[in-house]
Protein backbone atom coordinates (compact mmCIF):
# COMPACT_ATOMS: atom_id res chain seq x y z
CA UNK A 1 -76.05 -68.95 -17.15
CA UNK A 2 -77.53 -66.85 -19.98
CA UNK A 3 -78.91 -63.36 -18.50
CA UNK A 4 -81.09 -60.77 -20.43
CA UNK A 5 -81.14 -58.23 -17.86
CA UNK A 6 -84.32 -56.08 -17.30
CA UNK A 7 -82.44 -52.41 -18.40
CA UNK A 8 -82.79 -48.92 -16.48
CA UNK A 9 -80.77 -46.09 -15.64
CA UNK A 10 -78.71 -45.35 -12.26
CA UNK A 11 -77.26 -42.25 -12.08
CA UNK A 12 -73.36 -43.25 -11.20
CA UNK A 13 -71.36 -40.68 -9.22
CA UNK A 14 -68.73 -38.73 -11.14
CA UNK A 15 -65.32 -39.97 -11.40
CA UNK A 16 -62.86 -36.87 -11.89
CA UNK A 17 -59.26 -37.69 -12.35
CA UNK A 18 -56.37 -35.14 -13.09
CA UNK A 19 -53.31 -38.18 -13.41
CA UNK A 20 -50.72 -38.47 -15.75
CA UNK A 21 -49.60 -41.52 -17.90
CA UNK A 22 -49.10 -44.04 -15.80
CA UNK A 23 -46.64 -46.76 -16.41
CA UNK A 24 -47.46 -49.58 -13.96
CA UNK A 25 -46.68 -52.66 -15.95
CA UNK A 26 -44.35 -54.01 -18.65
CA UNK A 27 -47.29 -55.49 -20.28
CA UNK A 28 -50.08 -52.68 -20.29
CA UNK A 29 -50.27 -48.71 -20.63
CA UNK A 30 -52.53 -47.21 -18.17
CA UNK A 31 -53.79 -44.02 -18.81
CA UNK A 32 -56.54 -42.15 -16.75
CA UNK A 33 -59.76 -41.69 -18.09
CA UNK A 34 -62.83 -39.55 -17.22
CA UNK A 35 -66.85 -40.72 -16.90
CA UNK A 36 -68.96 -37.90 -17.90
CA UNK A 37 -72.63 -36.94 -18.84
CA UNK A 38 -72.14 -38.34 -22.20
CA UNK A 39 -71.24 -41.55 -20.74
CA UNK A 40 -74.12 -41.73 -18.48
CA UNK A 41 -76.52 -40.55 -20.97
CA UNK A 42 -75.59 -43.23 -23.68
CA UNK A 43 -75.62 -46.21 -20.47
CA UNK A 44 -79.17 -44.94 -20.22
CA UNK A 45 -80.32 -45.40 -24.06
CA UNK A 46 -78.14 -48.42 -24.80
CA UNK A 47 -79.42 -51.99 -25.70
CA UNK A 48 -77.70 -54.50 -24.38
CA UNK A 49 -77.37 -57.86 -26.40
CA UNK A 50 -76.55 -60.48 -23.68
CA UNK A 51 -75.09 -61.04 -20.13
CA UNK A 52 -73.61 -64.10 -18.96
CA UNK A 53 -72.85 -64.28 -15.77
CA UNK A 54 -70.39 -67.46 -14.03
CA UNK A 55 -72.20 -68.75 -10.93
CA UNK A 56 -70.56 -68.97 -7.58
CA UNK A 57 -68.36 -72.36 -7.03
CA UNK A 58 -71.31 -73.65 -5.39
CA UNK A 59 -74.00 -72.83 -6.92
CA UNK A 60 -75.17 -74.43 -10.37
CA UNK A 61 -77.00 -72.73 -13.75
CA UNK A 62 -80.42 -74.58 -12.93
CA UNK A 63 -80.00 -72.65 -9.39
CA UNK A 64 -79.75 -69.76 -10.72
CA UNK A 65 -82.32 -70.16 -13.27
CA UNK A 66 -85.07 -71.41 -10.35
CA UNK A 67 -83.23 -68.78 -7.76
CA UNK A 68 -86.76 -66.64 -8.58
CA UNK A 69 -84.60 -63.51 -7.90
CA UNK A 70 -83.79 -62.74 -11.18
CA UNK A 71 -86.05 -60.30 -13.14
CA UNK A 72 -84.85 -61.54 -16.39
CA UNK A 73 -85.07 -64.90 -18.01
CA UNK A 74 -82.61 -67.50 -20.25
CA UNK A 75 -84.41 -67.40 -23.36
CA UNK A 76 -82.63 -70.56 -24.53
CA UNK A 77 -84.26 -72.38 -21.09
CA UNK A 78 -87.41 -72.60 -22.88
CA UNK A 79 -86.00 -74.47 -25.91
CA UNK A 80 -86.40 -78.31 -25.34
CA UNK A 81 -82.91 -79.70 -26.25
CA UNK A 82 -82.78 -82.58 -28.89
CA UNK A 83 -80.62 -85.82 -29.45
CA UNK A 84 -77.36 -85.16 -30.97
CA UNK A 85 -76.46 -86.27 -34.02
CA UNK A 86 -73.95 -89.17 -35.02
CA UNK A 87 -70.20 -88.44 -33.83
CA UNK A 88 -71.22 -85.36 -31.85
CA UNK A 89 -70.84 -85.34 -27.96
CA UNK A 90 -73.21 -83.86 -25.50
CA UNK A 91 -70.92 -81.90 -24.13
CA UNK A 92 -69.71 -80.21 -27.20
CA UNK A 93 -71.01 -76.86 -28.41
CA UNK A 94 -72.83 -76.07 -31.31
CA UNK A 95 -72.91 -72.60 -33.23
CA UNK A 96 -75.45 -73.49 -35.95
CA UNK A 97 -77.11 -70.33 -36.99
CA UNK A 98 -72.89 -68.88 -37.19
CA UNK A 99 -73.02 -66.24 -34.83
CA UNK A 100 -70.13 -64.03 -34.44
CA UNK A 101 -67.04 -64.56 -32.77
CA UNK A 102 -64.10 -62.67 -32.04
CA UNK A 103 -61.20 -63.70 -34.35
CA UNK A 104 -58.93 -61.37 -33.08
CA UNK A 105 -58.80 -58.14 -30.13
CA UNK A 106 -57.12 -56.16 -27.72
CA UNK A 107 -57.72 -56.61 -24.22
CA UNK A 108 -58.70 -53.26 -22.21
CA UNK A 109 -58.22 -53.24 -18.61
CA UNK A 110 -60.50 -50.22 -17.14
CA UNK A 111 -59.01 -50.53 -13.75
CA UNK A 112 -61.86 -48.64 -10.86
CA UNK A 113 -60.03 -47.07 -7.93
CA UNK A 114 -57.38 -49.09 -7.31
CA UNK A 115 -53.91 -49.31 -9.57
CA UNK A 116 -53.99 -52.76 -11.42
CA UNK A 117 -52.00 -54.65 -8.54
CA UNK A 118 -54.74 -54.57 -6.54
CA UNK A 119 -56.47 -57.36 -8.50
CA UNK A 120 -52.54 -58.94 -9.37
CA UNK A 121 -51.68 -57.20 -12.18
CA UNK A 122 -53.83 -58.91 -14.59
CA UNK A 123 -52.42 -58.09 -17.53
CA UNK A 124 -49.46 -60.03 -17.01
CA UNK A 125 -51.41 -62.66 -17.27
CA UNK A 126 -53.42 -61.74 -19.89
CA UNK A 127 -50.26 -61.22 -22.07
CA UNK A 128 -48.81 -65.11 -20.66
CA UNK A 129 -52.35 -66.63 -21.90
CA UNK A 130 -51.77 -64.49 -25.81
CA UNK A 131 -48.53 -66.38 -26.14
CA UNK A 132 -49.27 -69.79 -24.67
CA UNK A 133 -50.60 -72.91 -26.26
CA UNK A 134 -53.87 -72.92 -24.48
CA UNK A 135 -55.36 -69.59 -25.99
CA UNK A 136 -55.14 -71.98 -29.26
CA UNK A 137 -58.37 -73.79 -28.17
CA UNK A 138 -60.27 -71.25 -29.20
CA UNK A 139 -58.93 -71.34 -32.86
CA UNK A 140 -61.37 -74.28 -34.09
CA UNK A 141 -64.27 -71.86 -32.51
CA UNK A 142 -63.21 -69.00 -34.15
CA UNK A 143 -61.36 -70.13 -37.65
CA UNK A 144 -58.75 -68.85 -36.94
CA UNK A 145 -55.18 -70.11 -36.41
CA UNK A 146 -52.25 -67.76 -35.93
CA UNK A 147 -50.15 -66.31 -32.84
CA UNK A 148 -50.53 -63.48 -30.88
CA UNK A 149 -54.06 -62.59 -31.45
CA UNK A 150 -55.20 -61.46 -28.09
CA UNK A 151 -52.78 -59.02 -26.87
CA UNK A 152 -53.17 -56.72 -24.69
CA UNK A 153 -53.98 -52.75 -25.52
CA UNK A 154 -54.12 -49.47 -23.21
CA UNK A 155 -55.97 -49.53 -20.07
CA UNK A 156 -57.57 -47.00 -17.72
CA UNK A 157 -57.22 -45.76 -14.38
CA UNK A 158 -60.89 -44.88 -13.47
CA UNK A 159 -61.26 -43.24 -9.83
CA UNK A 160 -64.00 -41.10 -8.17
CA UNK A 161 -66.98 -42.40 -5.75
CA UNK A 162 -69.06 -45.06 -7.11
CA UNK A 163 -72.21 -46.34 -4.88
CA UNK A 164 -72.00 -49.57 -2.90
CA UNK A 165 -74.12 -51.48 -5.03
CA UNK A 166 -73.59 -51.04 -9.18
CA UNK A 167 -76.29 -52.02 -11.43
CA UNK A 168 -76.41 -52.10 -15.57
CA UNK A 169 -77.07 -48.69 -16.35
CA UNK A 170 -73.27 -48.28 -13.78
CA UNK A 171 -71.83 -50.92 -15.50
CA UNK A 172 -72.33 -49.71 -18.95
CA UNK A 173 -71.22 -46.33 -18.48
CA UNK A 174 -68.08 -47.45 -17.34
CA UNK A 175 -67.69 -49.93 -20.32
CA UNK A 176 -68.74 -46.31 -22.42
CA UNK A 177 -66.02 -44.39 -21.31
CA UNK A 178 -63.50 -46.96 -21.55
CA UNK A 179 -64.60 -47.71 -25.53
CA UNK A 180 -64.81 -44.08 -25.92
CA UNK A 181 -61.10 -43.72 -24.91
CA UNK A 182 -59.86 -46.78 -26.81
CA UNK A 183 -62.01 -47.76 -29.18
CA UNK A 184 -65.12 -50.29 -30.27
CA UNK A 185 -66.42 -52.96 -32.05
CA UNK A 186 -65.12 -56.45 -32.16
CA UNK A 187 -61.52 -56.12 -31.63
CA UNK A 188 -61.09 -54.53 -28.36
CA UNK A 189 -62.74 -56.32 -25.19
CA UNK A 190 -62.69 -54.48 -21.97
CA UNK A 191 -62.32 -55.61 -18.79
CA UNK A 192 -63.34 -54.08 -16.00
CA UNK A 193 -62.00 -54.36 -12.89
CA UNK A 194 -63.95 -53.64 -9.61
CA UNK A 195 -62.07 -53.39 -5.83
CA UNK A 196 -62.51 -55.34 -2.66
CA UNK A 197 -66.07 -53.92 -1.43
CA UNK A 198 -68.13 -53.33 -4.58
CA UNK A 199 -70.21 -54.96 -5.24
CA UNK A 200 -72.95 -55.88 -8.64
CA UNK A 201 -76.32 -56.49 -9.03
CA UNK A 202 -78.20 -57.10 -12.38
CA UNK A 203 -81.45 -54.26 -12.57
CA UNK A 204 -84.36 -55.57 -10.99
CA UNK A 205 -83.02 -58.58 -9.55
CA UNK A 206 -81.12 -59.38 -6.02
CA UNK A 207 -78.79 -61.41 -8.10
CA UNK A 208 -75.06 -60.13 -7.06
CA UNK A 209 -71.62 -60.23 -6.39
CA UNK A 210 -72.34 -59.48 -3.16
CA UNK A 211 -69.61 -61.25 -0.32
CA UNK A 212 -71.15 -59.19 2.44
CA UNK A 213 -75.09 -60.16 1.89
CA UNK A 214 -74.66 -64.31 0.99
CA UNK A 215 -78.69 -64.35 0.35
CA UNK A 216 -77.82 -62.34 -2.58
CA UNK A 217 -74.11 -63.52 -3.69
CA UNK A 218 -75.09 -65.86 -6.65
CA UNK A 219 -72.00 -64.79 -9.71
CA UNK A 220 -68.39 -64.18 -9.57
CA UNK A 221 -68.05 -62.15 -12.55
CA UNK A 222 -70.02 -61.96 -16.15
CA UNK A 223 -69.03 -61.13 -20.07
CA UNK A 224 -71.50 -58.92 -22.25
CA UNK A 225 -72.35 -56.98 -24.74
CA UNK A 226 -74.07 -53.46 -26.10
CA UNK A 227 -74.60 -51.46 -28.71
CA UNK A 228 -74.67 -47.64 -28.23
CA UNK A 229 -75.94 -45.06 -30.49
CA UNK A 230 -73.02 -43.19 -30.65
CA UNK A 231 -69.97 -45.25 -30.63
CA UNK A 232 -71.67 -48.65 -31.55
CA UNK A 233 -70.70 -52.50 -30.27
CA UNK A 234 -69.21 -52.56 -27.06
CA UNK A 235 -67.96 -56.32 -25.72
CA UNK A 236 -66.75 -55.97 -21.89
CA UNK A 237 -66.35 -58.72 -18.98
CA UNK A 238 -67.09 -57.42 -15.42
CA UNK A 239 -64.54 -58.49 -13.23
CA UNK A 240 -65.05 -57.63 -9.18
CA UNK A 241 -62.98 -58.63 -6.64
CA UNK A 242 -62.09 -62.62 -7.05
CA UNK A 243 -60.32 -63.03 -3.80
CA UNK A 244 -63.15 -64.37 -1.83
CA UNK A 245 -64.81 -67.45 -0.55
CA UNK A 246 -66.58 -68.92 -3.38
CA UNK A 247 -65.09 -67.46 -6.17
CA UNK A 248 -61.23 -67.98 -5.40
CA UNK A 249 -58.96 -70.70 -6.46
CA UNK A 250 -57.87 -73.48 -3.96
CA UNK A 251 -54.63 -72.63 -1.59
CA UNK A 252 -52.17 -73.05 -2.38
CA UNK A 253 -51.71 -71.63 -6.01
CA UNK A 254 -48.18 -71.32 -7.79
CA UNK A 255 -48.78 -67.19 -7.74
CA UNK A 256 -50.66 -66.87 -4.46
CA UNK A 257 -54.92 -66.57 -3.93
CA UNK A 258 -54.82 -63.02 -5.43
CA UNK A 259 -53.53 -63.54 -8.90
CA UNK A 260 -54.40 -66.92 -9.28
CA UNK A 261 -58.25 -65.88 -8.30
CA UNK A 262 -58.42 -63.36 -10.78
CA UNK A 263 -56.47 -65.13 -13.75
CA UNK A 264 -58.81 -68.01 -13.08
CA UNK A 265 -61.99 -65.75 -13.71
CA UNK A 266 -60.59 -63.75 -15.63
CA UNK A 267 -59.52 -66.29 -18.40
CA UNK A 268 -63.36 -67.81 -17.97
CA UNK A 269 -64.75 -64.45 -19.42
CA UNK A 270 -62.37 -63.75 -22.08
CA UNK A 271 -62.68 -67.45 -23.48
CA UNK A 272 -66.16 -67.20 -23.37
CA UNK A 273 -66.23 -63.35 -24.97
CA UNK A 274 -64.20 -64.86 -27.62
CA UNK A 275 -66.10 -67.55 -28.84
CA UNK A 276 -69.83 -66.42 -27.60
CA UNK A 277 -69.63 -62.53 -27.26
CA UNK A 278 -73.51 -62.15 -28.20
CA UNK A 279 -75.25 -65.08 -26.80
CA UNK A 280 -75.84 -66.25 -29.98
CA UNK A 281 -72.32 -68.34 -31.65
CA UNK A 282 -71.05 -71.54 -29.19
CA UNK A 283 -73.00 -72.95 -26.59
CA UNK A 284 -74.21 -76.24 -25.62
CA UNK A 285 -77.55 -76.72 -27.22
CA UNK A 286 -77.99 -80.22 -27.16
CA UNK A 287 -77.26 -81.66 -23.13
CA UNK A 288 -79.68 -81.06 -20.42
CA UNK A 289 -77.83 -80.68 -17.82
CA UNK A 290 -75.03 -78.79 -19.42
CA UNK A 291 -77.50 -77.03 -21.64
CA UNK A 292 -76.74 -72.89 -21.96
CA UNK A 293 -72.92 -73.96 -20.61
CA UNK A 294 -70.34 -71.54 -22.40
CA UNK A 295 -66.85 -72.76 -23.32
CA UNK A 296 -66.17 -72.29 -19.52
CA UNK A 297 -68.97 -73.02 -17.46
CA UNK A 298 -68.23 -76.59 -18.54
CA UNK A 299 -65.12 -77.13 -17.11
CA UNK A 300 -65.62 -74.55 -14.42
CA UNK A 301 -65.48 -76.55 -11.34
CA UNK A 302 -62.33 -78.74 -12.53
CA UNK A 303 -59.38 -78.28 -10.49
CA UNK A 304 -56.08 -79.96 -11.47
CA UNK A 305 -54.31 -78.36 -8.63
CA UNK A 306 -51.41 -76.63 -7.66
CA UNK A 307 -49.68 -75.05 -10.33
CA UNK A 308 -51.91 -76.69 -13.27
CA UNK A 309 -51.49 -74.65 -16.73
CA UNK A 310 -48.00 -73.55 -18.04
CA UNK A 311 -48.69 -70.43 -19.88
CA UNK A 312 -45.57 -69.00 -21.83
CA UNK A 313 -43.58 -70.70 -19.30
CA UNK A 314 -45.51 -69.62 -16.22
CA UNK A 315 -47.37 -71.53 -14.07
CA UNK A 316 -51.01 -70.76 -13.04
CA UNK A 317 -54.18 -72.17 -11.35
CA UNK A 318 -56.53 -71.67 -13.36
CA UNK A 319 -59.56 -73.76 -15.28
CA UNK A 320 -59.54 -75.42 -18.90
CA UNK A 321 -61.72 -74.80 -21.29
CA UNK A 322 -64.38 -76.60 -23.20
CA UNK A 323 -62.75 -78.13 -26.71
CA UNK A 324 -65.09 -79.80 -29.51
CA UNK A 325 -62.17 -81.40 -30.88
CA UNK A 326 -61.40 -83.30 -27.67
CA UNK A 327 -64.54 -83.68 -26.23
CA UNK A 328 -63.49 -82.37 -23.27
CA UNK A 329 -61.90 -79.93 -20.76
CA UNK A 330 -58.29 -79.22 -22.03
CA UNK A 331 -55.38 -76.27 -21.36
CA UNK A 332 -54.00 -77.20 -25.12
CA UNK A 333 -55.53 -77.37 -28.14
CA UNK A 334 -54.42 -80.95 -28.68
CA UNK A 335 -54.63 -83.25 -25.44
CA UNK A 336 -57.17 -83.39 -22.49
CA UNK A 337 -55.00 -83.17 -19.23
């Protein structure tokens, strides 16, 4: 689902942090990082482009669309799809007024309260997906076609006391003070990583992550993007805690619920921030029931099962991804398993 998110500010509780460098994987530097005023004051005058959020397992984009709790509205839900054209699939995604994509970027993990094992140590995945066949599904999206274009870059240990309940204005100061540490623009994507108990709502809406109140738990994560006035184009994916009913993979998984939860999300958003970081490059404009579906949300609900997708020799559960030039839900570029 599409979301343009009704925008105000929430004053977010300071995050002070006196830590040194922190080595805490092979694949990732991790080096603290402070929210301040300048942070908060830039959330509050930033325009965000888009935010796409990935509904719960059980819970469909029309759902959330007619949920009535969401203050925004899918602009593209208005738009009447039409029949597709000879040789083109209604499943496949379109891009035809060639919005931007993201040819190449470092990942950021901005890692809140917790030291990245608490959500698996995503990066390790992050850097099996960079050098693995399936990342290579993105390259007819994107035009692009050679190795080791999504590695990861520094990440940040974030820690202080943050409200129960985040909203955009929380969520984009975070994202600020990451891309203020490490840079913006189109080649660095940041991910940020919430712990067990936090919970996300968008402004003006009771559309959450919210485990504890199931009235309002309708996403498991989304991908967006801002500009601020300062530093300029920020791309992030929110990623809260994945280990829970309705948003975790199926037991049992070749790494165990925990990183197999979060890879599976995880990959979701970056695929998706890759070839749609704006709301405005690939998504399916032609199907109606698939129509606003992202690379992901297509193939979001197929399971192949234990130990599905060998990535740089590893073995995870996680989801394909949408390819045009299969016509279907793949892990490789060149068959549909």
């Amino acid at each position: 689902m599409r979301l343009f998110p009704v925008f105000q500010s929430v004053v977010l509780a300071g995050l002070p942090l006196a830590l040194s460098l922190l080595s805490v994987s092979a694949q990732e530097t991790i080096k603290p990082i402070k929210l301040g005023p300048a942070d908060l004051a830039s959330a509050a005058s930033a325009t965000p482009s888009a935010f796409h959020a990935l509904g719960l397992s059980n819970v469909n984009r029309r759902a959330l669309w007619a949920s009535g709790k969401s203050a925004s509205v899918n602009p593209a839900a208005s738009t009447i799809p039409t029949i597709p054209p000879p040789g083109f699939y209604p499943g496949d995604l379109a891009n035809p007024g060639n919005g931007t994509t993201v040819q190449s970027a470092h990942s950021h993990g901005i890692y809140v309260n917790c030291l990245p094992n608490c959500w698996g140590t995503p990066a390790n995945f992050l850097n099996d997906l960079n050098h693995s066949d399936m990342i290579h599904i993105t390259d007819a999206y994107v035009a692009s076609f050679t190795n080791n274009r999504y590695p990861n870059g520094t990440g940040g240990l974030l820690s202080g006391s943050l409200p129960h309940i985040l909203y955009d204005a929380d969520i984009l100061a975070i994202a600020h003070a990451g891309a203020s540490a490490f840079g913006s623009g189109y080649q660095n994507i940041y991910h940020l990583y919430l712990p067990p108990g936090q919970d996300v709502c968008f402004t003006g809406s009771t559309v959450c992550y919210a485990p504890d109140n199931p009235n309002n738990f309708y996403f498991c994560a989304y991908h967006g993007s801002v500009d601020f006035t300062d530093i300029g184009h920020v791309l992030f994916t929110v990623e809260p805690y994945q280990n829970v009913g309705g948003c975790q993979v199926q037991a049992p998984s070749p790494n165990g619920l925990l990183v197999d939860s979060t890879a599976d999300v995880l990959s979701h958003e970056l695929f998706e921030t890759i070839t749609d970081p704006d709301g405005s490059a690939w998504w399916n404009k032609l199907d109606l029931d698939l129509f606003g579906a992202e690379i992901g949300d297509e193939c979001q609900n197929f399971n192949f099962g234990y130990g599905s997708v060998s990535l740089n020799g590893k073995k995870y559960e996680i989801q394909p991804e949408y390819s045009n030039l299969l016509h279907g839900c793949a892990v490789t570029p060149r068959s549909i398993d």
